[in-house]
N, C-alpha and C. Protein backbone atom coordinates (compact mmCIF):
# COMPACT_ATOMS: atom_id res chain seq x y z
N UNK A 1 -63.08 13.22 -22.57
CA UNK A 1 -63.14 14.39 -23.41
C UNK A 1 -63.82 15.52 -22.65
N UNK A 2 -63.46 17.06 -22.76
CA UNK A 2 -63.94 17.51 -22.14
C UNK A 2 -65.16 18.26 -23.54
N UNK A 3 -66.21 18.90 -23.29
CA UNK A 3 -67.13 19.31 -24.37
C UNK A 3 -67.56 20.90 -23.63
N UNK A 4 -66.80 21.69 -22.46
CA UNK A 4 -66.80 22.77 -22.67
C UNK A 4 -68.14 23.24 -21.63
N UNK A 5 -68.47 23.76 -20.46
CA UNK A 5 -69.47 23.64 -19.78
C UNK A 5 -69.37 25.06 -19.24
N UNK A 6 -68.99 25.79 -18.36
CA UNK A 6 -68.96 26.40 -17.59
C UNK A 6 -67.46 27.11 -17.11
N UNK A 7 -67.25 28.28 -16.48
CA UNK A 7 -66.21 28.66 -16.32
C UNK A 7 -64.99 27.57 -15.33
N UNK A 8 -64.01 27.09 -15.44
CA UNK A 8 -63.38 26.59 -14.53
C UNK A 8 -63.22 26.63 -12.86
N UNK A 9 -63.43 28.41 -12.68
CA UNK A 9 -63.60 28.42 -11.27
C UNK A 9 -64.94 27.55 -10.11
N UNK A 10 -65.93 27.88 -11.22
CA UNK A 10 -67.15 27.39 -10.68
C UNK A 10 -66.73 25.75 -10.80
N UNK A 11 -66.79 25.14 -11.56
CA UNK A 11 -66.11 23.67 -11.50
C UNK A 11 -65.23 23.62 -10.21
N UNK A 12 -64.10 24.48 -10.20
CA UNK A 12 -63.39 24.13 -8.79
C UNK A 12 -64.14 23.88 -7.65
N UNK A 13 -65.14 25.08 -7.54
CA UNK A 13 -65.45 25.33 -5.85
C UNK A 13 -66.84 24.35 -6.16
N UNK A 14 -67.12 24.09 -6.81
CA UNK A 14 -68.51 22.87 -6.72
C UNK A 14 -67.43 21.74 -6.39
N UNK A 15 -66.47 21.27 -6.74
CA UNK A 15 -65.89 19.94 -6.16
C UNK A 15 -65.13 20.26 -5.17
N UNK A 16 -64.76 21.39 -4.72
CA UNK A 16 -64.39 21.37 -3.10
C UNK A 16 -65.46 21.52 -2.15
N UNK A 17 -66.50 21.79 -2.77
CA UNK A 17 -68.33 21.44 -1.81
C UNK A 17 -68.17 20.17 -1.70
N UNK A 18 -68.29 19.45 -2.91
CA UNK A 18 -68.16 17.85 -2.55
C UNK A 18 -67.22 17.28 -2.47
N UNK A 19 -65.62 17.36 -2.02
CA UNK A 19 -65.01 16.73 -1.23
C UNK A 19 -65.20 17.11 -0.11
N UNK A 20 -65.42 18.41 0.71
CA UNK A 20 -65.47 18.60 1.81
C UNK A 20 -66.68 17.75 2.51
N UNK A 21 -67.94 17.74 1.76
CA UNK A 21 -69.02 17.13 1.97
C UNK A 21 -68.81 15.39 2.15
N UNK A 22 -68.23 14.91 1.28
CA UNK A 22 -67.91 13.52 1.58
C UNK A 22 -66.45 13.11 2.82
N UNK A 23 -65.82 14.30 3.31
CA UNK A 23 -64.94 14.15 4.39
C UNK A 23 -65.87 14.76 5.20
N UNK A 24 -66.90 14.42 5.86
CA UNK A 24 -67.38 15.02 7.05
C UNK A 24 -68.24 13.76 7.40
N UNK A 25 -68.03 12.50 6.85
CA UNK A 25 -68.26 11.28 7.36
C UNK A 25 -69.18 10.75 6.14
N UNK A 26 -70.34 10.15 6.86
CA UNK A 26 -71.51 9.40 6.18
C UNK A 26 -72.75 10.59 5.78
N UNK A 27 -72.87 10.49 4.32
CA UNK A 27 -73.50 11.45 3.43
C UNK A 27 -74.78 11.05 3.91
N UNK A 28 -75.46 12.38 4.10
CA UNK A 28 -76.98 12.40 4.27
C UNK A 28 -77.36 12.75 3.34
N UNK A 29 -78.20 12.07 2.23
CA UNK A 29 -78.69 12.52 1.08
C UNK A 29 -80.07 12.62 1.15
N UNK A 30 -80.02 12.90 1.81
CA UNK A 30 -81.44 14.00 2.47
C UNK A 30 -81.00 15.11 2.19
N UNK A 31 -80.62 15.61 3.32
CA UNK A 31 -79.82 16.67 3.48
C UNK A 31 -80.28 17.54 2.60
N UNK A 32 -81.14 18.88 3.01
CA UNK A 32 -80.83 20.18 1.77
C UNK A 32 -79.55 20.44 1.45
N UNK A 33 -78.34 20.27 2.25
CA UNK A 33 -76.72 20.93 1.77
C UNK A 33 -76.11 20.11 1.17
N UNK A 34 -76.13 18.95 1.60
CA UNK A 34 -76.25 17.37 0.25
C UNK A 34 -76.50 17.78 -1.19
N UNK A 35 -78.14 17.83 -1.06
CA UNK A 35 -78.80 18.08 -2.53
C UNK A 35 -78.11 19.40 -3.15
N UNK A 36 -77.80 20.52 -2.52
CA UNK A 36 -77.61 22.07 -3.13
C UNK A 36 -75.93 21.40 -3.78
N UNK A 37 -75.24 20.82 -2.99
CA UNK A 37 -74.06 20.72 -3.58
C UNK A 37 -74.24 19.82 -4.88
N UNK A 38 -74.86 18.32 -4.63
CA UNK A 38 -75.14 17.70 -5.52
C UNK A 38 -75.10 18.44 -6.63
N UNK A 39 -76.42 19.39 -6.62
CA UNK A 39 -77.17 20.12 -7.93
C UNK A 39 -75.87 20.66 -8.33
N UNK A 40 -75.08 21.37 -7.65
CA UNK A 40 -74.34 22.27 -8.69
C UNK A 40 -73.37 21.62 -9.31
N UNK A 41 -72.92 20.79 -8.76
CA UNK A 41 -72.02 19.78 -9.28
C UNK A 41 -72.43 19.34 -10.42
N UNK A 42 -73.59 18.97 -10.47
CA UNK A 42 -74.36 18.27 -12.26
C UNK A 42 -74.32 19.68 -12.37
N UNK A 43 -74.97 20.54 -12.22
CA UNK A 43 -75.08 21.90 -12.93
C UNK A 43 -73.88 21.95 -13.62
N UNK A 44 -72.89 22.13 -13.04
CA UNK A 44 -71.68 22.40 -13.53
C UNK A 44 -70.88 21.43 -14.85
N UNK A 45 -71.09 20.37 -14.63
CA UNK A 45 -70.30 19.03 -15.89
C UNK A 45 -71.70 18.76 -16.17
N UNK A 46 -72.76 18.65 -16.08
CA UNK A 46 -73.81 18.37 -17.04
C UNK A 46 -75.17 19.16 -17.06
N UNK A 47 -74.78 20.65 -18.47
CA UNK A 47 -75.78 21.84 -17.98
C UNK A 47 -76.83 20.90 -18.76
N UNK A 48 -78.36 21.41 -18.69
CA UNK A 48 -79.65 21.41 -19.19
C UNK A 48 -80.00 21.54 -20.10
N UNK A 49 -78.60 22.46 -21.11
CA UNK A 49 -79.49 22.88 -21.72
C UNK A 49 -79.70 22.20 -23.21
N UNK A 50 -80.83 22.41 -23.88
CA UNK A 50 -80.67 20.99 -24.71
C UNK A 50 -79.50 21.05 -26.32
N UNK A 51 -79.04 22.34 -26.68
CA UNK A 51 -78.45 22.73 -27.62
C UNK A 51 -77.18 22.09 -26.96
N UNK A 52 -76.26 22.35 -26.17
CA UNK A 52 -75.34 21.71 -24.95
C UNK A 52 -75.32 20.09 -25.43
N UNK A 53 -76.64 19.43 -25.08
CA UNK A 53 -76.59 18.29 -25.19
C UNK A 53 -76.28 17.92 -26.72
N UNK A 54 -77.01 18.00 -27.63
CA UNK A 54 -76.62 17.91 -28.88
C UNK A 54 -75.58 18.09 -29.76
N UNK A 55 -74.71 18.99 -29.49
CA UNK A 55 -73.58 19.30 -29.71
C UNK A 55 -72.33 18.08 -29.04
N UNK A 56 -72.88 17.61 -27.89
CA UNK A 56 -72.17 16.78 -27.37
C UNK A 56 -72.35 15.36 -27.73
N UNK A 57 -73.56 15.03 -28.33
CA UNK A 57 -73.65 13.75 -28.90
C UNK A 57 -72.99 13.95 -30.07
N UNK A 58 -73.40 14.71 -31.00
CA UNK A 58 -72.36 15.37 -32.47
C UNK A 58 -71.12 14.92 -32.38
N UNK A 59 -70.43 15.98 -31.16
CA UNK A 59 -69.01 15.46 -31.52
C UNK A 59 -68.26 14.27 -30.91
N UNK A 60 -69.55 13.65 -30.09
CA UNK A 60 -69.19 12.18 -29.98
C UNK A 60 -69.10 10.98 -30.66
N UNK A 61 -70.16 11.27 -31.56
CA UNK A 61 -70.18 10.15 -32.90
C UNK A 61 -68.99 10.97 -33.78
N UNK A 62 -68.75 12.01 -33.77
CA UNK A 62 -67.47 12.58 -34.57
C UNK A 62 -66.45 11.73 -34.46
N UNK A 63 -65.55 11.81 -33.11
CA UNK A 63 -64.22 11.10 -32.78
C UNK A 63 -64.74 9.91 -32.44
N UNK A 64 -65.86 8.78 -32.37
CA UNK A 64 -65.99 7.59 -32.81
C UNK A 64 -65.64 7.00 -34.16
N UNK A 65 -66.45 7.90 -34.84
CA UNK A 65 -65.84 7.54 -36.50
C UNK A 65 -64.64 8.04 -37.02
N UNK A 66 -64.23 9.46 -36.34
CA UNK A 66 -62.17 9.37 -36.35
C UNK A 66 -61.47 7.90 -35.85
N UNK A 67 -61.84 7.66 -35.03
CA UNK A 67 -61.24 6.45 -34.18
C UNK A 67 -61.19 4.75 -34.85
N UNK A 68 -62.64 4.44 -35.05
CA UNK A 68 -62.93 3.77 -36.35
C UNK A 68 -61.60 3.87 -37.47
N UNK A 69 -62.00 5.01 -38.28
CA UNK A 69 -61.14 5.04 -39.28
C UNK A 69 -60.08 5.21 -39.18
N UNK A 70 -59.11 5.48 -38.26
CA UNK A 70 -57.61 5.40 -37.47
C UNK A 70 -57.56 3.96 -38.00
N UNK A 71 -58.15 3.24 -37.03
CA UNK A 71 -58.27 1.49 -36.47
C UNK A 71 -58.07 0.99 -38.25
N UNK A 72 -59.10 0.84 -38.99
CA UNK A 72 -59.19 0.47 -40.38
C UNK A 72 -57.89 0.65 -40.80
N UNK A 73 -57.29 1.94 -41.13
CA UNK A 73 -55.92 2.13 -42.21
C UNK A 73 -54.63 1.64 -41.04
N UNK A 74 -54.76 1.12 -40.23
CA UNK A 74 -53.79 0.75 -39.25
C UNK A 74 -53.72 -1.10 -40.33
């Protein structure tokens, strides 16, 4: 499911940081350019902020109990 994060472009170019980053061999996760990509990458599919989060547990127990009750009248 997607729950809505950030503009799409930024999503793009944070995962062409980290494919490019994981085609340049064995990951140094040390690395400050490691970590900066890392970060934005969670930045990007999982923001901070805590209203964000809540909303996303919400409409997760939402389409659990859609799903549930699908299953039942089946």
């Amino acid at each position: 499911m997607e729950y809505g994060t950030y503009a799409p472009d930024n999503g793009l170019r944070a995962m062409q940081a980290d494919h490019w980053l994981h085609n340049q061999g064995e990951v140094d996760w040390l690395e400050p350019k490691t970590q900066k990509i890392k970060a934005a990458l969670k930045k990007h599919f999982y923001p901070a902020r805590q209203d964000w989060k809540e909303i996303v547990l919400w409409r997760s127990r939402q389409v659990q109990r859609q799903s549930l009750a699908g299953l039942i009248l089946r």
